[in-house]
Protein backbone atom coordinates (compact mmCIF):
# COMPACT_ATOMS: atom_id res chain seq x y z
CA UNK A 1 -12.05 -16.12 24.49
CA UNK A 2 -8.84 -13.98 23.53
CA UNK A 3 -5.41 -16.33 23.29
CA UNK A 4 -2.56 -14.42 23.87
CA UNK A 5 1.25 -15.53 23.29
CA UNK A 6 3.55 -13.70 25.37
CA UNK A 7 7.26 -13.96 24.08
CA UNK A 8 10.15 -13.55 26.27
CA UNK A 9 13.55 -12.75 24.61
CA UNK A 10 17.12 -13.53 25.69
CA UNK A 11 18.35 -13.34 28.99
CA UNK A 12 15.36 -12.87 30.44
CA UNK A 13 15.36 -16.38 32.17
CA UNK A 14 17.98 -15.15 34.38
CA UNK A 15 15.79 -11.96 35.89
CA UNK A 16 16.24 -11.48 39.59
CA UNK A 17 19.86 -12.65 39.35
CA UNK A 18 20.81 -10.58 36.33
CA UNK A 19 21.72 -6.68 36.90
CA UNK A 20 19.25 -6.69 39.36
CA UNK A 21 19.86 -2.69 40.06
CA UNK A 22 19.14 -2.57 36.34
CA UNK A 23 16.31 -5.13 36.05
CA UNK A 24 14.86 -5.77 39.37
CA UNK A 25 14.56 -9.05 42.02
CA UNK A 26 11.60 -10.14 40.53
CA UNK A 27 12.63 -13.66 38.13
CA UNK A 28 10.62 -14.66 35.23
CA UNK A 29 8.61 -16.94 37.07
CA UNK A 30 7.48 -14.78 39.31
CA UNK A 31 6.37 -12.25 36.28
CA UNK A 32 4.65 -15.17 34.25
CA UNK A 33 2.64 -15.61 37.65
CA UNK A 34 1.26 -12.11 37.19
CA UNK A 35 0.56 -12.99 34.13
CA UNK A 36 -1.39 -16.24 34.16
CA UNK A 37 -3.12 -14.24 37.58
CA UNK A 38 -4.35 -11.44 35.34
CA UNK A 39 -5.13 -13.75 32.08
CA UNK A 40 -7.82 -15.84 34.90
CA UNK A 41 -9.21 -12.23 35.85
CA UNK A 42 -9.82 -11.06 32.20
CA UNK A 43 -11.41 -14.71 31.31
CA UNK A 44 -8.60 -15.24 28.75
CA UNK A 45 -5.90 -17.40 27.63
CA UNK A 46 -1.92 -16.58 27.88
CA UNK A 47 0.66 -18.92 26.32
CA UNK A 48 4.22 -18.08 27.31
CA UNK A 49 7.92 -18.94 26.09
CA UNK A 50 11.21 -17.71 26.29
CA UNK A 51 14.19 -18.20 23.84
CA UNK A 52 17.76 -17.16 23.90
CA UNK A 53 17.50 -18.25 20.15
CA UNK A 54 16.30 -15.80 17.34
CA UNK A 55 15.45 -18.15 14.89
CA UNK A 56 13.11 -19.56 17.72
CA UNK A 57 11.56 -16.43 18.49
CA UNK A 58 10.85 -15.59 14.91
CA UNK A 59 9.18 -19.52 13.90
CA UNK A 60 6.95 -19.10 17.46
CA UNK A 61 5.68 -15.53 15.81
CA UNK A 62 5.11 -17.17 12.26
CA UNK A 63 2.98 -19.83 13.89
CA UNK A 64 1.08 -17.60 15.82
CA UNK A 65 -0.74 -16.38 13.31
CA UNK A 66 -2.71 -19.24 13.10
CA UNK A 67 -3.24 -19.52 16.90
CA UNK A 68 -3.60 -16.74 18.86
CA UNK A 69 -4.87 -13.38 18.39
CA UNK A 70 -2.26 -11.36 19.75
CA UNK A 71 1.24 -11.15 21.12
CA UNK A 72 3.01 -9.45 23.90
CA UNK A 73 6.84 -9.73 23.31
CA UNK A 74 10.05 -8.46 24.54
CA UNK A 75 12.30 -8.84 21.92
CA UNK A 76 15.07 -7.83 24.77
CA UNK A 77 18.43 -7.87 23.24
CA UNK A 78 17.04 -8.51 19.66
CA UNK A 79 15.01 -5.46 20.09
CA UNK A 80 17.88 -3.36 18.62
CA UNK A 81 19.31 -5.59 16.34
CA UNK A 82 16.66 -8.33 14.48
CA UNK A 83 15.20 -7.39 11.30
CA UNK A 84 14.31 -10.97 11.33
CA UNK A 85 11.83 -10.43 14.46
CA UNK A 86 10.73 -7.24 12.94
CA UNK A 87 9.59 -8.91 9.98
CA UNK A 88 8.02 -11.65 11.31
CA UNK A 89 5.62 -9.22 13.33
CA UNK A 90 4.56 -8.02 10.15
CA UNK A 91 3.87 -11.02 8.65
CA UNK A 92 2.38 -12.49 11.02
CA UNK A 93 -0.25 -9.39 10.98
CA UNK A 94 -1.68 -10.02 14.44
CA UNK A 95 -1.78 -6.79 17.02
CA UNK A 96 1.97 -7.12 18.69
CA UNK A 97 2.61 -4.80 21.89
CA UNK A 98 6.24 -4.60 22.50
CA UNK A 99 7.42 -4.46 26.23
CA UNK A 100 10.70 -3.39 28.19
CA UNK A 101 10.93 -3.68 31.52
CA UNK A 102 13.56 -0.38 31.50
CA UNK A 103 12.94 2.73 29.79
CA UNK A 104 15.40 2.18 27.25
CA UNK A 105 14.97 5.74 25.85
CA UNK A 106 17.02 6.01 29.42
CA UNK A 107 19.55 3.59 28.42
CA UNK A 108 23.06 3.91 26.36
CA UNK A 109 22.73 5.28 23.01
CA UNK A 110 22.33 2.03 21.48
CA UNK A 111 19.65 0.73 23.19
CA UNK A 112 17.68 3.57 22.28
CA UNK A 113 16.89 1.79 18.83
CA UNK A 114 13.97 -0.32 18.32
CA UNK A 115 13.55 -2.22 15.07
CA UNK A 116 10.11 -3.70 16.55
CA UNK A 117 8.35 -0.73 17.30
CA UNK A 118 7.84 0.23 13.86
CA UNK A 119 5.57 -2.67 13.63
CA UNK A 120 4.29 -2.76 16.84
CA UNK A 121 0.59 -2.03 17.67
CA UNK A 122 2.42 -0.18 20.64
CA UNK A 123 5.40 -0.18 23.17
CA UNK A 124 5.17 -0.36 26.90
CA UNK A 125 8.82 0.29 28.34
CA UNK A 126 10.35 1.24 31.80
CA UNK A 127 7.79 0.05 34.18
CA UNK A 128 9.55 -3.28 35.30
CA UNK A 129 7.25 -6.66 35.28
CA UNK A 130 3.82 -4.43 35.86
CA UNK A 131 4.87 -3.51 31.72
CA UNK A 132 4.01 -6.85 30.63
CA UNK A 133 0.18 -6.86 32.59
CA UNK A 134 0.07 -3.13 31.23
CA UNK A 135 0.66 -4.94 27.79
CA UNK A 136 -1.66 -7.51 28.08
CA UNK A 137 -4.57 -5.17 28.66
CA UNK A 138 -3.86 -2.79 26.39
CA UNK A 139 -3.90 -5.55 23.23
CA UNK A 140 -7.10 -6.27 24.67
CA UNK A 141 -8.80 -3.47 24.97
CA UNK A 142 -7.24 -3.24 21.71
CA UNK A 143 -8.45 -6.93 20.43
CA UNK A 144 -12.41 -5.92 22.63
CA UNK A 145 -12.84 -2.98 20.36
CA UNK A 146 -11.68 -4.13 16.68
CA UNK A 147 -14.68 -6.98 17.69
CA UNK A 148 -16.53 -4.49 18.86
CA UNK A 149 -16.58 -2.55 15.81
CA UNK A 150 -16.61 -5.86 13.72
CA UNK A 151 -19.74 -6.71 14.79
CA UNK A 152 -21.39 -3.09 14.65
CA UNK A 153 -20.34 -3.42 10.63
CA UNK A 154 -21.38 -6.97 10.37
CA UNK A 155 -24.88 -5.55 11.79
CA UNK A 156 -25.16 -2.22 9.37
CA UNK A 157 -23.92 -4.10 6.05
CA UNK A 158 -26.28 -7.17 6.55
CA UNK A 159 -28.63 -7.58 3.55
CA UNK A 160 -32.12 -6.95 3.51
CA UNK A 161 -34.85 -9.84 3.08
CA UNK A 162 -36.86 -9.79 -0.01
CA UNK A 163 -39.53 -8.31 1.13
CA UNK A 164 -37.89 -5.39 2.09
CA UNK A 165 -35.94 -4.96 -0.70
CA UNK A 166 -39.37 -5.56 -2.61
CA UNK A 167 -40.50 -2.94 -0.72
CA UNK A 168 -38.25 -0.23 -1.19
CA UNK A 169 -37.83 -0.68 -5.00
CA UNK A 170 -41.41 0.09 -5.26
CA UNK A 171 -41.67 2.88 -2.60
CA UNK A 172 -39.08 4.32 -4.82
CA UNK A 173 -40.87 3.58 -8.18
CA UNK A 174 -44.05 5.63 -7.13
CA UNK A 175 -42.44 8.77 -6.09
C-alpha cells in the first residue's frame, strides 16, 4: 500500500473565506475530504498537514523520506519564493507533484515563478480542489509503474541456478 503526504502551504487554512472569487467556497476541510474519499477508493494511505511556517514545511519533507513514498504539495505562497522547499524536494528524492488550485501562469507577473517545479515530478495548477485528486493519481500511476517496471527487472536480472548455468557453459563449450 502507497502512503502519500499531502502538504498544504500558507494560507490555505483559510480557503472558502479567503478571496473566494480567486480561490473558491470550498475550505480545506472540505478538500482533505476529497482526499481521504479518493485515498479509500485507490486502497491507499494519505497523511495531510498544513503550515503557515516554512521551516515546518521543509522538516515534514525531510522526514518523509523515510515514510511515505510520495508527496503532493502546494507550496502556495512559498512556491515563488523558498529555495529552502525547493531543496528539500530534492533531497528528499521521493516523486513530488506540485499543485495550485489557480493557474498561476494566469496570475500577476510574480506569481508566474515556481522555484518547486524544477524539482517536481510534475505540476497540476488552475483546476481548484479537483488539482489536488488530479495530483494524487497522477503520483500514482506514477509510483504503480516505477513498481511495475521494478519488478519486470527484478524478474529479467535474477540469476540462474547451477544447473543452468552448468548447462549453458557446456552447451557453449561443444559448439
Amino acid at each position: 500500500m502507497f502512503h502519500i503526504l499531502v502538504l498544504h502551504g500558507p494560507n490555505l487554512n483559510l480557503l472558502g473565506v479567503r478571496e473566494r472569487s480567486v480561490y473558491g467556497d470550498a475550505s480545506l476541510k472540505t478538500i482533505n475530504a476529497a482526499i481521504t474519499k479518493l485515498a479509500k477508493q485507490e486502497g491507499i494511505r494519505v497523511q495531510m498537514k498544513q503550515s503557515n511556517l516554512e521551516g515546518e514545511l521543509v522538516t515534514w519533507i525531510q522526514e518523509a523520506r523515510h515514510r511515505f513514498d510520495a508527496i503532493v504539495i502546494n507550496p502556495a505562497g512559498y512556491t515563488h519564493t523558498s529555495v529552502a522547499i525547493r531543496d528539500a524536494i530534492a533531497a528528499a528524492a521521493i516523486p513530488t507533484v506540485e499543485v495550485h488550485l489557480t493557474n498561476i501562469y494566469k496570475r500577476e507577473e510574480f506569481r508566474q515563478r515556481s522555484y518547486i517545479a524544477g524539482v517536481a515530478l510534475g505540476q497540476i495548477s488552475g483546476f481548484g480542489p479537483t488539482g489536488y485528486l488530479l495530483g494524487i493519481q497522477a503520483v500514482l500511476q506514477h509510483l504503480k509503474a516505477r513498481r511495475s517496471s521494478s519488478v519486470r527487472l527484478r524478474t529479467v536480472m535474477q540469476p540462474t541456478s547451477n544447473a543452468e548455468s552448468r548447462g549453458r557453459k557446456k552447451r557453449g563449450a561443444t559448439s
